[in-house]
Protein backbone atom coordinates (compact mmCIF):
# COMPACT_ATOMS: atom_id res chain seq x y z
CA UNK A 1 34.87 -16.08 4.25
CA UNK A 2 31.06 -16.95 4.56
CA UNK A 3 30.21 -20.10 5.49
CA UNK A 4 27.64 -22.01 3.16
CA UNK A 5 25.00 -24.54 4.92
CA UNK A 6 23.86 -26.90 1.96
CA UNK A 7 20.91 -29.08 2.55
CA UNK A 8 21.42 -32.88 2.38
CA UNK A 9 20.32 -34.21 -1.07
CA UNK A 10 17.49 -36.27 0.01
CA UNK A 11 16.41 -32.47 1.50
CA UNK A 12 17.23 -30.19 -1.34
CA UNK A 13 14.59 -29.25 -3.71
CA UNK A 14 16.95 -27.18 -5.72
CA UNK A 15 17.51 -28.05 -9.14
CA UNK A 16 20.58 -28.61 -10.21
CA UNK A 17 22.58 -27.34 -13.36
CA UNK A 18 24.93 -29.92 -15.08
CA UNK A 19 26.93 -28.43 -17.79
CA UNK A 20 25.88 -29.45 -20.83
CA UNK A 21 30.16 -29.65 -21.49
CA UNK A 22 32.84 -29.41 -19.22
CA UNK A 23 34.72 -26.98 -21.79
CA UNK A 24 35.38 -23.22 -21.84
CA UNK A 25 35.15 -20.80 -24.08
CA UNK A 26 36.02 -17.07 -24.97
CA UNK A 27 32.87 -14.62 -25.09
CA UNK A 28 32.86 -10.54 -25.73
CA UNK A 29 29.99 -9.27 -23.41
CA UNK A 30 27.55 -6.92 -25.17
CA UNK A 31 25.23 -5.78 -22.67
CA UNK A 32 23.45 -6.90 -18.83
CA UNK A 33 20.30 -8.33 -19.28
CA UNK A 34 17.36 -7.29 -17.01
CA UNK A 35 18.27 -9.43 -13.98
CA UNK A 36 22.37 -8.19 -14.33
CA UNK A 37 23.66 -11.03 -16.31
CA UNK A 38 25.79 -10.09 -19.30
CA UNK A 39 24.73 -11.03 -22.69
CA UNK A 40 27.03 -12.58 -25.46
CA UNK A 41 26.32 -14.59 -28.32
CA UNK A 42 28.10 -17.85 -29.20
CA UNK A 43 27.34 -20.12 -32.61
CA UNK A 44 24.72 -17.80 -33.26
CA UNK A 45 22.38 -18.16 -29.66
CA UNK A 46 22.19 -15.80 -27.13
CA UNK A 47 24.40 -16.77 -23.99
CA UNK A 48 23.42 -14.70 -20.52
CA UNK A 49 26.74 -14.85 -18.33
CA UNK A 50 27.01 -14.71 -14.69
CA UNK A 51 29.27 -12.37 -13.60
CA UNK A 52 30.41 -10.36 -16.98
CA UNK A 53 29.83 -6.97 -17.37
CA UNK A 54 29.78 -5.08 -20.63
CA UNK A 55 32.71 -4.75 -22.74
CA UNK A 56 34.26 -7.55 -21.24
CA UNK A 57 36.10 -10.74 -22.63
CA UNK A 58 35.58 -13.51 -20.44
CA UNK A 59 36.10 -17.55 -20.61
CA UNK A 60 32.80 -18.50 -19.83
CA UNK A 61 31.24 -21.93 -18.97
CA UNK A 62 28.11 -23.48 -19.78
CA UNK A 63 25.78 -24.21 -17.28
CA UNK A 64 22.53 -25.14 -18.69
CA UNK A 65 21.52 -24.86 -22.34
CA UNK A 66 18.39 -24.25 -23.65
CA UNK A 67 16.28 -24.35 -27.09
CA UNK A 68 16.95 -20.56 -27.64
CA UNK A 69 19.68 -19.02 -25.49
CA UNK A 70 22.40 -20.83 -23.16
CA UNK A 71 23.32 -20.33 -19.38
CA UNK A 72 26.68 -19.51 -18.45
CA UNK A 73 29.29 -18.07 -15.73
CA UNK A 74 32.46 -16.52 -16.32
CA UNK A 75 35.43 -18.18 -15.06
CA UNK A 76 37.93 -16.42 -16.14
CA UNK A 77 38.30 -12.68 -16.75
CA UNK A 78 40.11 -12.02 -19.52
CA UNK A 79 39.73 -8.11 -20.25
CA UNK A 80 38.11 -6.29 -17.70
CA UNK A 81 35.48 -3.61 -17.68
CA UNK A 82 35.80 0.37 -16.38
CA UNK A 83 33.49 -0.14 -14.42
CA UNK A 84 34.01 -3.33 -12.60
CA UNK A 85 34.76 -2.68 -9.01
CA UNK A 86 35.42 -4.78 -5.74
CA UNK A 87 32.30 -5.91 -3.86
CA UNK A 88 32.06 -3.83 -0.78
CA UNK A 89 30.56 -7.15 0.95
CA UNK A 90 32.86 -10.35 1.65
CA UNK A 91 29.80 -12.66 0.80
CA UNK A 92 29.21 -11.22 -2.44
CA UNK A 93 29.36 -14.26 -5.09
CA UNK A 94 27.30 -16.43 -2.49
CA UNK A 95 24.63 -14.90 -0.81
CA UNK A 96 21.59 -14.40 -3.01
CA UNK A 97 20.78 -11.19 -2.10
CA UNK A 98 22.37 -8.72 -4.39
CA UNK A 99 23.20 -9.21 -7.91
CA UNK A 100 25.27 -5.58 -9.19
CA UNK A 101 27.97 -5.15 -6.50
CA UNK A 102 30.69 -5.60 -9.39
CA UNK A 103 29.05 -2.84 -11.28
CA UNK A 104 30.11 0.83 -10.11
CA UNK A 105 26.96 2.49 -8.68
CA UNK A 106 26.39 5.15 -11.07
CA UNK A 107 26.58 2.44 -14.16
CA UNK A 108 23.78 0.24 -12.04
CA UNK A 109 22.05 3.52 -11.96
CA UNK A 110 22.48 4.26 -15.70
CA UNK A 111 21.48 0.33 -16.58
CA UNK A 112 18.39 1.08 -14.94
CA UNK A 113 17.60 4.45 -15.79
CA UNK A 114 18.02 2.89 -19.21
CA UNK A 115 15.36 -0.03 -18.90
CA UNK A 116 12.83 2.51 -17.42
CA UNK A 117 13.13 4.56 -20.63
CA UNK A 118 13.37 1.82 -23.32
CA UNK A 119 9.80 0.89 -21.25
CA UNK A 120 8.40 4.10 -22.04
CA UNK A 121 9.46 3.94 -25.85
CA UNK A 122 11.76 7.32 -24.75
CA UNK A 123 8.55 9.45 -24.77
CA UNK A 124 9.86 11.57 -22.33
CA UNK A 125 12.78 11.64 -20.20
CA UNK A 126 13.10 9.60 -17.43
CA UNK A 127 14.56 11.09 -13.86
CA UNK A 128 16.86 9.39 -11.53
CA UNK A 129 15.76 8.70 -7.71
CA UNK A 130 18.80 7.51 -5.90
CA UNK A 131 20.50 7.64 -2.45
CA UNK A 132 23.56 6.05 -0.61
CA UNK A 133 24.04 2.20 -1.97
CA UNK A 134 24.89 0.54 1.44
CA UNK A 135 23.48 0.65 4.89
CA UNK A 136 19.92 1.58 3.41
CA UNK A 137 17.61 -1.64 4.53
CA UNK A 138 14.95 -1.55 7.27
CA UNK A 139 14.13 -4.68 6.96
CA UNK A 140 15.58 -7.99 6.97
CA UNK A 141 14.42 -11.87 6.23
CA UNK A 142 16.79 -14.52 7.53
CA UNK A 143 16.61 -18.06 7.19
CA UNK A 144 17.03 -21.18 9.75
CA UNK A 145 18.22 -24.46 8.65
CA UNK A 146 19.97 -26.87 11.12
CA UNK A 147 22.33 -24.73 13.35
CA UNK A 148 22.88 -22.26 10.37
CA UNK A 149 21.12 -18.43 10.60
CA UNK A 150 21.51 -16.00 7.51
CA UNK A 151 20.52 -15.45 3.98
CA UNK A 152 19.49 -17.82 1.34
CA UNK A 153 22.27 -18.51 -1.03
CA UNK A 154 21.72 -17.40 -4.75
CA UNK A 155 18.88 -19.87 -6.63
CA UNK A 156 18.97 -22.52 -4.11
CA UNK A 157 17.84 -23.41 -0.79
CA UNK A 158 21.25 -23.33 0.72
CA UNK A 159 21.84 -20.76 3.88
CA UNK A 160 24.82 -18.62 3.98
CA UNK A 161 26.14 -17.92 7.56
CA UNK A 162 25.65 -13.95 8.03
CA UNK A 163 27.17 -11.89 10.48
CA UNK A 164 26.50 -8.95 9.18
CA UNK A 165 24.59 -7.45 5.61
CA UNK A 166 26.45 -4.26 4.01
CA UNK A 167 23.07 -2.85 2.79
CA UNK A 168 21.23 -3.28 6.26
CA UNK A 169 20.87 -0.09 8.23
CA UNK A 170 23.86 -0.47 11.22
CA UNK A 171 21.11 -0.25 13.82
CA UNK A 172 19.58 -3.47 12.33
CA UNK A 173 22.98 -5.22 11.92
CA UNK A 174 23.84 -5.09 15.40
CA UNK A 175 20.23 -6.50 16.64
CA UNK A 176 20.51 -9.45 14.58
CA UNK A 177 23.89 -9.81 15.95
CA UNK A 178 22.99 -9.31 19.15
CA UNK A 179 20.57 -12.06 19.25
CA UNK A 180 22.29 -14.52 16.98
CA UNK A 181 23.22 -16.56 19.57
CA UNK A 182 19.92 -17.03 21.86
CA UNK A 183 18.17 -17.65 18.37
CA UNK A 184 20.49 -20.46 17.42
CA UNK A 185 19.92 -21.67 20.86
CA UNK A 186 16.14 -21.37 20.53
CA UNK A 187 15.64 -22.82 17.04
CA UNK A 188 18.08 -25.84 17.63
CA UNK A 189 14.94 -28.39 17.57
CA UNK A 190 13.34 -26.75 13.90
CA UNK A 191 13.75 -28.11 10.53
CA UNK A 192 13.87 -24.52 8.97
CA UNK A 193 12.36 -21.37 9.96
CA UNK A 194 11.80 -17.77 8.80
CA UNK A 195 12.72 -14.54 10.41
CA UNK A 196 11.21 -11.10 9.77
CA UNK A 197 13.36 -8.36 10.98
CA UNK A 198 12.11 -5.23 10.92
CA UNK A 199 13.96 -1.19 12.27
CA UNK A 200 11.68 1.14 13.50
CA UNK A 201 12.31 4.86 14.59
CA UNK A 202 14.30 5.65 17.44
CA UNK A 203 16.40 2.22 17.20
CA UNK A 204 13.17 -0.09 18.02
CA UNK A 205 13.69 -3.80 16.24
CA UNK A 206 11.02 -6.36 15.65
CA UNK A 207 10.62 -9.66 15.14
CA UNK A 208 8.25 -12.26 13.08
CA UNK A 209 8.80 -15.61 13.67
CA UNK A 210 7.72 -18.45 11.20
CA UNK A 211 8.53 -22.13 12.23
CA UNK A 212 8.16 -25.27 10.62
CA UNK A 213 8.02 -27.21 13.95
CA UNK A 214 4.91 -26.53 16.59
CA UNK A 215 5.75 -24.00 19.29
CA UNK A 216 4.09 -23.57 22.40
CA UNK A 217 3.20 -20.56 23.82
CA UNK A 218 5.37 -21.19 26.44
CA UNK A 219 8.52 -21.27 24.06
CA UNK A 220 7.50 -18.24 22.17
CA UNK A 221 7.43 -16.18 25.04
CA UNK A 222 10.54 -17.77 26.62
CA UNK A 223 12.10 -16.65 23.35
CA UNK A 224 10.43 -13.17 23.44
CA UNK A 225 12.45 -12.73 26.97
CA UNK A 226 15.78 -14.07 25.85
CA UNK A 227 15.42 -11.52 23.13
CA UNK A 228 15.20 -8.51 25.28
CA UNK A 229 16.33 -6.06 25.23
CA UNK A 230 17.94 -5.41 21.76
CA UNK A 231 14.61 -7.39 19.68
CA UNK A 232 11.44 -7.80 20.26
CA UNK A 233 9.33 -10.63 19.20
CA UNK A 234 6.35 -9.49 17.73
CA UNK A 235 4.56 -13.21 16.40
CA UNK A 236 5.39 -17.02 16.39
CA UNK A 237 3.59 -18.26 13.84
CA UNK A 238 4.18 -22.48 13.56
CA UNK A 239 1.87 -25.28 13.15
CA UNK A 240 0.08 -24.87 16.82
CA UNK A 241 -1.31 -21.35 15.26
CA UNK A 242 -0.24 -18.16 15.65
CA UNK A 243 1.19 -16.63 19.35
CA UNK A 244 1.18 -13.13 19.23
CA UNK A 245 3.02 -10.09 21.66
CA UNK A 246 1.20 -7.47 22.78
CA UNK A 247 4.23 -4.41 21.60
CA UNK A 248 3.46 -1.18 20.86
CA UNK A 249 3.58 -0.76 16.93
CA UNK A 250 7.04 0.42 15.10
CA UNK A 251 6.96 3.56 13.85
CA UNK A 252 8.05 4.41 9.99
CA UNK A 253 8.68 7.57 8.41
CA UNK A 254 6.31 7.88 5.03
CA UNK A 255 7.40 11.63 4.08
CA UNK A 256 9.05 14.42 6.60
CA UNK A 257 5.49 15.23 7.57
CA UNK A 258 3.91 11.63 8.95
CA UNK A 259 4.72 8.41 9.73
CA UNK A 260 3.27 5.13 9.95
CA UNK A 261 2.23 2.09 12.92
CA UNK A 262 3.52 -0.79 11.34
CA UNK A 263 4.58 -4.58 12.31
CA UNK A 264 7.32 -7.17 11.42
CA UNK A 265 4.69 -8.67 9.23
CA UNK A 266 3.30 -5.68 7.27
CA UNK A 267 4.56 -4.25 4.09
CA UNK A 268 6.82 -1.25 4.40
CA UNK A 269 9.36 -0.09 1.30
CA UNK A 270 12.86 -1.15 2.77
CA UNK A 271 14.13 1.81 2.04
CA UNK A 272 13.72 4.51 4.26
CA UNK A 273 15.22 6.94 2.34
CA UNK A 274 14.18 6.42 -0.94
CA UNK A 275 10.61 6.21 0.14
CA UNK A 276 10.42 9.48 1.49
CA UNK A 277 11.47 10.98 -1.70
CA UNK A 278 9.17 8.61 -3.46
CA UNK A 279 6.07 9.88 -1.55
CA UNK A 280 7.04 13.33 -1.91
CA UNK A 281 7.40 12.89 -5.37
CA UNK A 282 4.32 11.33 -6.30
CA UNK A 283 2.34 13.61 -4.46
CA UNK A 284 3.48 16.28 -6.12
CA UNK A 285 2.91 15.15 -9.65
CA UNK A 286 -0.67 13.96 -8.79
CA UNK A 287 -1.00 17.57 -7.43
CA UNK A 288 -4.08 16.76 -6.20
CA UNK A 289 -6.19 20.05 -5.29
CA UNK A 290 -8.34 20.72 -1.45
CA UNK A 291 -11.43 19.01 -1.61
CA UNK A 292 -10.53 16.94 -4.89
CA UNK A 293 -11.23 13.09 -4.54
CA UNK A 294 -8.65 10.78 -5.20
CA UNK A 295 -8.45 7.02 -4.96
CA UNK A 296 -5.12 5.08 -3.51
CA UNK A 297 -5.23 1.42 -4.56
CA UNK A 298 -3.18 -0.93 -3.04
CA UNK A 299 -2.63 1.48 -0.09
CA UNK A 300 -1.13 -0.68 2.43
CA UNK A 301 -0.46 1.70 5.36
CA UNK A 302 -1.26 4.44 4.07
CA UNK A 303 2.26 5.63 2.95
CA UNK A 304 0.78 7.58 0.45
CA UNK A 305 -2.96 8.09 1.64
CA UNK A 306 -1.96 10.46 4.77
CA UNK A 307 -0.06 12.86 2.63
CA UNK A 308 -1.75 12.68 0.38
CA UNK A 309 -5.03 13.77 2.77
CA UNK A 310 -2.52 16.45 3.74
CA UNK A 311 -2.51 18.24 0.89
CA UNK A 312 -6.35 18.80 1.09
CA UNK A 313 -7.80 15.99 -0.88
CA UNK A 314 -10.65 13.76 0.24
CA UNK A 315 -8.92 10.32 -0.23
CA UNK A 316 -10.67 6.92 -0.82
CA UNK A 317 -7.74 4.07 0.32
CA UNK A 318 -8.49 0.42 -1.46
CA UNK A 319 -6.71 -2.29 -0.01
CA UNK A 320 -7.46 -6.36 0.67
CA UNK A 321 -5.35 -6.39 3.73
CA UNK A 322 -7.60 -5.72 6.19
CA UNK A 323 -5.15 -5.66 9.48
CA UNK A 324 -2.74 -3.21 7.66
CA UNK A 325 -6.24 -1.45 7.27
CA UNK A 326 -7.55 -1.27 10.88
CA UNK A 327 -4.07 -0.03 11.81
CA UNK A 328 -4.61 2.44 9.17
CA UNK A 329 -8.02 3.49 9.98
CA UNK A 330 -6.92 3.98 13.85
CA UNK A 331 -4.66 6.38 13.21
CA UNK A 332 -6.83 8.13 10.71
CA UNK A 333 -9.17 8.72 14.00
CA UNK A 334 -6.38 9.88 15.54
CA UNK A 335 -5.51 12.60 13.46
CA UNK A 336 -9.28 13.19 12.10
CA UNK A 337 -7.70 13.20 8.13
CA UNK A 338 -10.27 12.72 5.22
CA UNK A 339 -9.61 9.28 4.48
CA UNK A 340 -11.94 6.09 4.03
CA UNK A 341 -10.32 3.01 4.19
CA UNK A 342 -11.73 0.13 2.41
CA UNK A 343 -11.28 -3.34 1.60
CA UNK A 344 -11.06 -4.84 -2.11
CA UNK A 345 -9.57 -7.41 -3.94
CA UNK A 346 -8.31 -5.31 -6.68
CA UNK A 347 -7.56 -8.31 -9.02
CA UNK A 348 -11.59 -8.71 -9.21
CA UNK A 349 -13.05 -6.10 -11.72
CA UNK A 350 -16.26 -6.36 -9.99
CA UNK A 351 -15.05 -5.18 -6.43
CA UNK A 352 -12.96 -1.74 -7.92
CA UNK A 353 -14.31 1.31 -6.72
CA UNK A 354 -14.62 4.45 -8.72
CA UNK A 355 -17.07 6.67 -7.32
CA UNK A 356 -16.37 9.79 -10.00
CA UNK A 357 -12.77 10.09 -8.48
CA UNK A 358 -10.71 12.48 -10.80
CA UNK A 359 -7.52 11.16 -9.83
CA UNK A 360 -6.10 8.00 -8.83
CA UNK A 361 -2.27 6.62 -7.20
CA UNK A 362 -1.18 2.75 -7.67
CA UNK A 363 1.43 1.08 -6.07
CA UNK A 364 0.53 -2.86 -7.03
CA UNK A 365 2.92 -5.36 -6.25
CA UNK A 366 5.05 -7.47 -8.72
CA UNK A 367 1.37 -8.60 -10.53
CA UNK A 368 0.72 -5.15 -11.09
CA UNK A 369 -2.57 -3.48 -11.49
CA UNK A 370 -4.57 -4.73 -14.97
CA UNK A 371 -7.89 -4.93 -13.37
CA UNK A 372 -7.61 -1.12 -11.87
CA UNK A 373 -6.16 0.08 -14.99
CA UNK A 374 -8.78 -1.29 -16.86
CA UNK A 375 -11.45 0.23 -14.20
CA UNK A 376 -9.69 3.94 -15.08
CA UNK A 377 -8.99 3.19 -18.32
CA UNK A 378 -13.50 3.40 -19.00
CA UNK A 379 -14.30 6.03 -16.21
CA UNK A 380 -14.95 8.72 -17.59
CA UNK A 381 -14.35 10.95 -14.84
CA UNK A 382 -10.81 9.87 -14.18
CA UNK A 383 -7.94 12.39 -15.88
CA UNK A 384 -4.84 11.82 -13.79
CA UNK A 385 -2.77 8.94 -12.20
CA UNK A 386 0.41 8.38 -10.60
CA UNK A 387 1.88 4.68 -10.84
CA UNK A 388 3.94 3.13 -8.76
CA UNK A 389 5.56 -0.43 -10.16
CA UNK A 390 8.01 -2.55 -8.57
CA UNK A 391 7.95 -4.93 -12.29
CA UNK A 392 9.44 -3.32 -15.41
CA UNK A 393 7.04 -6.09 -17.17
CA UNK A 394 3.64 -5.59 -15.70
CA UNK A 395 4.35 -1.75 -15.99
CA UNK A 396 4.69 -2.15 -19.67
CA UNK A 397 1.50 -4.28 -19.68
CA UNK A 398 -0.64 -1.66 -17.82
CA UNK A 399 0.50 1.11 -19.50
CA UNK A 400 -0.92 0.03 -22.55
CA UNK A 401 -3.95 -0.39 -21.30
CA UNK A 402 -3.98 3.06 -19.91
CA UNK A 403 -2.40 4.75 -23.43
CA UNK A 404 -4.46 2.79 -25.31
CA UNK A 405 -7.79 4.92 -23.23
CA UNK A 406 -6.43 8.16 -23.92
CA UNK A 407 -3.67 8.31 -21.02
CA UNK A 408 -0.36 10.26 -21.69
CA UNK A 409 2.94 9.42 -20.19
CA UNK A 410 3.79 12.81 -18.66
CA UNK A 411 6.92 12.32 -16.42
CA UNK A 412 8.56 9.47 -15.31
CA UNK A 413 11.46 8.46 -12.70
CA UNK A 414 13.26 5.70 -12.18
CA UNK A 415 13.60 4.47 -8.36
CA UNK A 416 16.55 3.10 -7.32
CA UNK A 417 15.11 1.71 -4.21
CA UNK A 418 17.43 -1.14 -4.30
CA UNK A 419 20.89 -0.50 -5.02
CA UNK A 420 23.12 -3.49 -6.12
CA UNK A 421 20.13 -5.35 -7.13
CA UNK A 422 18.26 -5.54 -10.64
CA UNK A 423 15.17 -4.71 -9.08
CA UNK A 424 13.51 -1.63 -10.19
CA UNK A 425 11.23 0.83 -8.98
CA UNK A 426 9.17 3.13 -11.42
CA UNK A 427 7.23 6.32 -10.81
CA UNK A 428 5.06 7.00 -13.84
CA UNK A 429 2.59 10.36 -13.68
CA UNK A 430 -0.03 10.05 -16.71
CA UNK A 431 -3.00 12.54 -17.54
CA UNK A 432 -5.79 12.48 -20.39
């Protein structure tokens, strides 16, 4: 049994749901709603239920009501689903981290295959991206709070004691276990702090550090030793600034063919795995030909830049992070590919490059990519791009902008990139 750390009231910034009655009542579950909740109807208002899945009768419980729908959780099973299966993790139910681990994997694959295509208005059919549901997590953020060290319980500040995650790789797990103990020792003095755990090729862990209390440099690199050998600490970062490590970058597999420098503290997909197959596939649909120019926005790393350079194309990369960038660029110069690297705020229409490109890649993050698509949607010159959206909602957004121009969705897959979560990855190839 996990144990739960909850903040002291005067502390907790949580808000609280009081149920609007302390009754019960039966529902019939119709559906899962987009975050995994099931959806019923009572006295004519949509209820979302914690816990139900489809085809289920439950006694459910209000927690919150609102104008147009209610909040509830089942607290009772009454008729069970098919598909319902045990949680493979013992802290499912309190840890916030994964929502679908009552749902057999090939119906959370279905649910979301499903979304993806109800997005796309069916126009053509979607494909399914998927690999092995646990142990598929590079990268982990823990949080600190008063002698307790794990994961943030579900909508609230509370920390749930972890001593080990079923979706992080094993290598991972037993790092963070490792070094539990000198961490708890370390952190003893902090109000809360944030941990950025991050598996590298050939077993390597790092570690980001962000602390509410000032650290010396002394104590960051008193912490850096205790660490050794199974972590080490890449950055403190507290109210006294920012103490960095000189460590040779982690290394991250992009596609079979390259790999990337990267840091706790830079943006890599989680999933190993499932990126690979994600870069491979993208490439390929963008099918860009030697000597054509393309243009990655948001690039990051360069996950999909370098392969894309592989294939032959002369590649302009757009990104505003600028240190992900110079880490980028040097290994550009290492391997003399045709990239550029630039730097853009890609939410300002006035700083989107063009240049004539023919065809372009996005991977946004959860704000998506209006500006850009808005950019393509009046260059003339532009005739194919490959999307890449981690929100079902801005996807549906830019789309139209880019359908409305011309654009035709061409192929799509959805990319299950997180299994046992509601989160969804899309791969969308369009051409005009």
């Amino acid at each position: 049994m996990a144990t739960i750390f909850k903040p002291s009231k005067r502390n907790a910034r949580a808000k609280r749901a009081t149920p609007a009655d302390k009754g019960v009542f039966e529902l019939q579950i119709e559906r899962l709603a987009d975050d995994g909740r099931g959806i019923a109807h009572h006295n004519n208002k949509v209820v979302f239920v914690l816990g139900a899945l489809p085809g289920e009768r439950v006694q459910a419980r209000v927690l919150k009501r609102h104008k147009r729908f209610d909040e509830a959780e089942s607290v009772q099973l009454l008729a069970a689903s098919e598909h319902r299966v045990e949680s493979p993790c013992s802290q499912y139910g309190q840890c916030g981290g994964c929502q679908l681990q009552h749902l057999a994997y090939p119906e959370q694959v279905e649910h979301k295959r499903s979304r993806l295509s109800a997005i796309i208005d069916e126009c053509v059919d979607v494909e399914v991206m998927a690999g092995p549901p646990e142990a598929y997590r590079h990268r982990a953020r823990l949080s600190y709070r008063a002698g307790h060290l794990g994961f943030k319980a579900a909508a609230t500040h509370h920390i749930v004691d972890t001593a080990a995650c079923s979706v992080l790789e094993p290598a991972l797990n037993a790092a963070i276990a490792a070094v539990r103990e000198p961490l708890l020792h370390a952190l003893k003095q902090s109000h809360q702090a944030e941990l950025l755990f991050s598996l590298g090729e050939g077993g390597r862990v790092g570690l980001a550090v962000e602390d509410s209390r000032r650290r010396s440099n002394e104590w960051s690199e008193s912490l850096a030793n205790a660490l050794l050998p199974a972590v080490q600490l890449y950055q403190v970062r507290s109210s006294d600034g920012i103490w960095v490590n000189e460590c040779e970058p982690l290394r991250y597999s992009s596609s079979i063919s390259h790999a990337l420098d990267f840091t706790p503290t830079d943006f890599t997909q989680a999933n190993r795995e499932l990126n690979t197959q994600l870069v491979e596939r993208s490439v390929a649909w963008l099918d860009a030909q030697a000597g054509e120019f393309v243009i990655d926005y948001f690039c990051g790393l360069g996950n999909f830049s370098f392969p894309l350079a592989q294939s032959g194309a002369s590649v302009l990369a757009v990104d505003a992070g600028e240190e992900m960038l110079a880490r980028a660029r040097q290994r550009t110069q290492e391997q003399a590919f045709a990239i550029e690297f630039a730097c853009a705020d890609l939410f300002d229409s006035a700083q989107i490059p063009l240049r004539q490109a023919s065809a372009a890649l996005l991977d946004p993050p959860r704000a998506g990519a209006r500006a850009v698509c808005e950019a393509i949607a009046g260059s003339p010159s532009m005739r194919r791009v490959v999307y890449v959206s981690c929100d079902p909602a801005t996807l549906a957004r830019d789309l139209a902008i880019l359908c409305e121009a011309g654009f035709e969705i061409k192929k799509a897959a959805m990319v299950d990139m997180f299994p046992h979560t509601h989160h969804m990855e899309s791969l969308i190839l369009l051409e005009r």
